[in-house]
Protein backbone atom coordinates (compact mmCIF):
# COMPACT_ATOMS: atom_id res chain seq x y z
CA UNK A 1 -22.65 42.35 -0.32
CA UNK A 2 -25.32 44.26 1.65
CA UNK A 3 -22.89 47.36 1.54
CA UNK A 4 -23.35 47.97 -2.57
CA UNK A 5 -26.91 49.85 -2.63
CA UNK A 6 -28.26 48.23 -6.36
CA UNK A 7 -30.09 44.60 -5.48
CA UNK A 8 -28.52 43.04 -8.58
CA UNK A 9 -25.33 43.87 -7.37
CA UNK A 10 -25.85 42.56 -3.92
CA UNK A 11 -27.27 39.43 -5.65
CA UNK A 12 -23.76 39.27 -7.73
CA UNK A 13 -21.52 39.70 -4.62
CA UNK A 14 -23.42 36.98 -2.51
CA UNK A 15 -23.64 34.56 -5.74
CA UNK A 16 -19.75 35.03 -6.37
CA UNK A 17 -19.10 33.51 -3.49
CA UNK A 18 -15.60 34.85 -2.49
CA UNK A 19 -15.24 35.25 0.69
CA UNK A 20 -13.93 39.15 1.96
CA UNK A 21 -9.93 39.03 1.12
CA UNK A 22 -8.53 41.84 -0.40
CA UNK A 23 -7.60 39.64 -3.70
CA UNK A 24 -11.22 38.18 -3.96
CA UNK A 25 -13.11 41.83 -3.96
CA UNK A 26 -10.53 43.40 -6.22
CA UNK A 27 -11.08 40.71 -8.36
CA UNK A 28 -14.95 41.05 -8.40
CA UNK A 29 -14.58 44.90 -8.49
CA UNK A 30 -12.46 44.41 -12.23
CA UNK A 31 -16.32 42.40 -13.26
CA UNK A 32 -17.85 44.46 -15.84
CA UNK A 33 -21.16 44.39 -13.88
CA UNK A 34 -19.76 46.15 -10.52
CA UNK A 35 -17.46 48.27 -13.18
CA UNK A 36 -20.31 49.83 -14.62
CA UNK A 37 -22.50 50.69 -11.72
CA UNK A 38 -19.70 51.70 -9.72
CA UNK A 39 -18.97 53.99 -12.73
CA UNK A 40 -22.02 55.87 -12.48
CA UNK A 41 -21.38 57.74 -9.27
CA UNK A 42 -21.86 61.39 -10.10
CA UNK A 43 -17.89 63.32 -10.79
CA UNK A 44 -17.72 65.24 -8.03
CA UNK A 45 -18.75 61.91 -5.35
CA UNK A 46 -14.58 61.93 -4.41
CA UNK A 47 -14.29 65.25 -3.36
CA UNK A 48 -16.80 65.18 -0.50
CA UNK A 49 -15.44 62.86 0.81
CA UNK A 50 -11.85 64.45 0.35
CA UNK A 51 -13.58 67.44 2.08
CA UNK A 52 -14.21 65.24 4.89
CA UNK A 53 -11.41 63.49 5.14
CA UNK A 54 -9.20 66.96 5.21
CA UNK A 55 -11.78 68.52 8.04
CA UNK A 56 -10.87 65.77 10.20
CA UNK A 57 -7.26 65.66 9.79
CA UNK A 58 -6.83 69.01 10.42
CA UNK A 59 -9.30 68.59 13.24
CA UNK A 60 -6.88 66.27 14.24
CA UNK A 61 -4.06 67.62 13.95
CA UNK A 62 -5.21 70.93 15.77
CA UNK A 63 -6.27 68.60 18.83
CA UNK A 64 -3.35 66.85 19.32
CA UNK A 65 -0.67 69.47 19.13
CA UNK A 66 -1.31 72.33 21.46
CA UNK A 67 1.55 74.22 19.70
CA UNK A 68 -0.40 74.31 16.85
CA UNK A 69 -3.75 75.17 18.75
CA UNK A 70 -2.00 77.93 20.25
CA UNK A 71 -0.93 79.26 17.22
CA UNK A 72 -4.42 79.22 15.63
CA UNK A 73 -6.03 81.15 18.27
CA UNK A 74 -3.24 83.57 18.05
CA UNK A 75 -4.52 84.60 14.80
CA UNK A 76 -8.00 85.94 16.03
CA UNK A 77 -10.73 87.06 13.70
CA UNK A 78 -8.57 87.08 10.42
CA UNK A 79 -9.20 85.31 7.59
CA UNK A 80 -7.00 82.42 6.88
CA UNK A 81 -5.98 81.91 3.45
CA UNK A 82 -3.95 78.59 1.95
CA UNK A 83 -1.77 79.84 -1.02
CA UNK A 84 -1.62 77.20 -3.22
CA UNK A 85 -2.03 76.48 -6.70
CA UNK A 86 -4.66 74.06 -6.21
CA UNK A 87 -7.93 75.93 -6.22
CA UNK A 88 -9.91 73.54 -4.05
CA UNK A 89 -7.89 73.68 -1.36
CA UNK A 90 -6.21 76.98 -1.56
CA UNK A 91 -5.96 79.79 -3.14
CA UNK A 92 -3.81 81.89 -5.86
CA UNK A 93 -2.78 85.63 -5.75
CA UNK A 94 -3.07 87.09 -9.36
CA UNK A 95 -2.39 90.97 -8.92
CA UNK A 96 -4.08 92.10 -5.73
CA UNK A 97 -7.00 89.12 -6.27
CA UNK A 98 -7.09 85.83 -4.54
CA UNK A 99 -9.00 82.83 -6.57
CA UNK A 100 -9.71 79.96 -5.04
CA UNK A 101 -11.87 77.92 -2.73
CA UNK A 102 -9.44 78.57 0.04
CA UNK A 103 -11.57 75.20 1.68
CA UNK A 104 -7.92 74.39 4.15
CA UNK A 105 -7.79 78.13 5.47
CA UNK A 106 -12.18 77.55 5.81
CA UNK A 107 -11.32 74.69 7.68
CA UNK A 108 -8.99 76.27 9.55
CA UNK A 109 -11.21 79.02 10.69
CA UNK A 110 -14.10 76.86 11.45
CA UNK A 111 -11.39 74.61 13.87
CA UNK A 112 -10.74 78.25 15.79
């Protein structure tokens, strides 16, 4: 309960009773109370945390496989760019122009 930062929802967890399964919070999460609080978290909330999430497994992933370290130094001072067709994480050539947040070949660079 003392993890949901709104006292009246505290106040409804604790009331409710439940216990911590799995089954008993998804079943207070589908309350209309926690519903509509939890539905006020600003839109773009998930993606810093998918921003973190990604930073770490690449982090990760660069750490435990010095193949892939190697490789990554190998590539010096250049810029890194993801091609992808999702613009948060990568980027798309259109003519001789990238667009994109390129944020995997960011991460990438910051890891080197």
């Amino acid at each position: 309960a003392h993890q949901f930062p709104e006292h009246d929802c505290q106040k409804f967890v604790h009331s409710a009773g439940l216990g911590s399964s799995v089954r008993s919070l998804t079943a207070l999460l589908d309350q209309d109370l926690l519903r509509n609080r939890l539905n006020r978290v600003r839109e773009d909330w998930p993606h810093g945390w998918a921003v973190k999430a990604m930073r770490h497994a690449i982090f990760l992933a660069v750490e435990q496989h010095p193949r892939l370290a190697a490789l990554l130094l190998a590539t010096g001072t250049s810029r890194l760019i993801c091609l992808s067709e999702n613009f948060l994480w990568g980027m798309e050539q259109q003519d001789n122009a990238f667009r994109g947040e390129n944020l995997i070949g960011k991460i990438l660079e910051e890891k080197r």
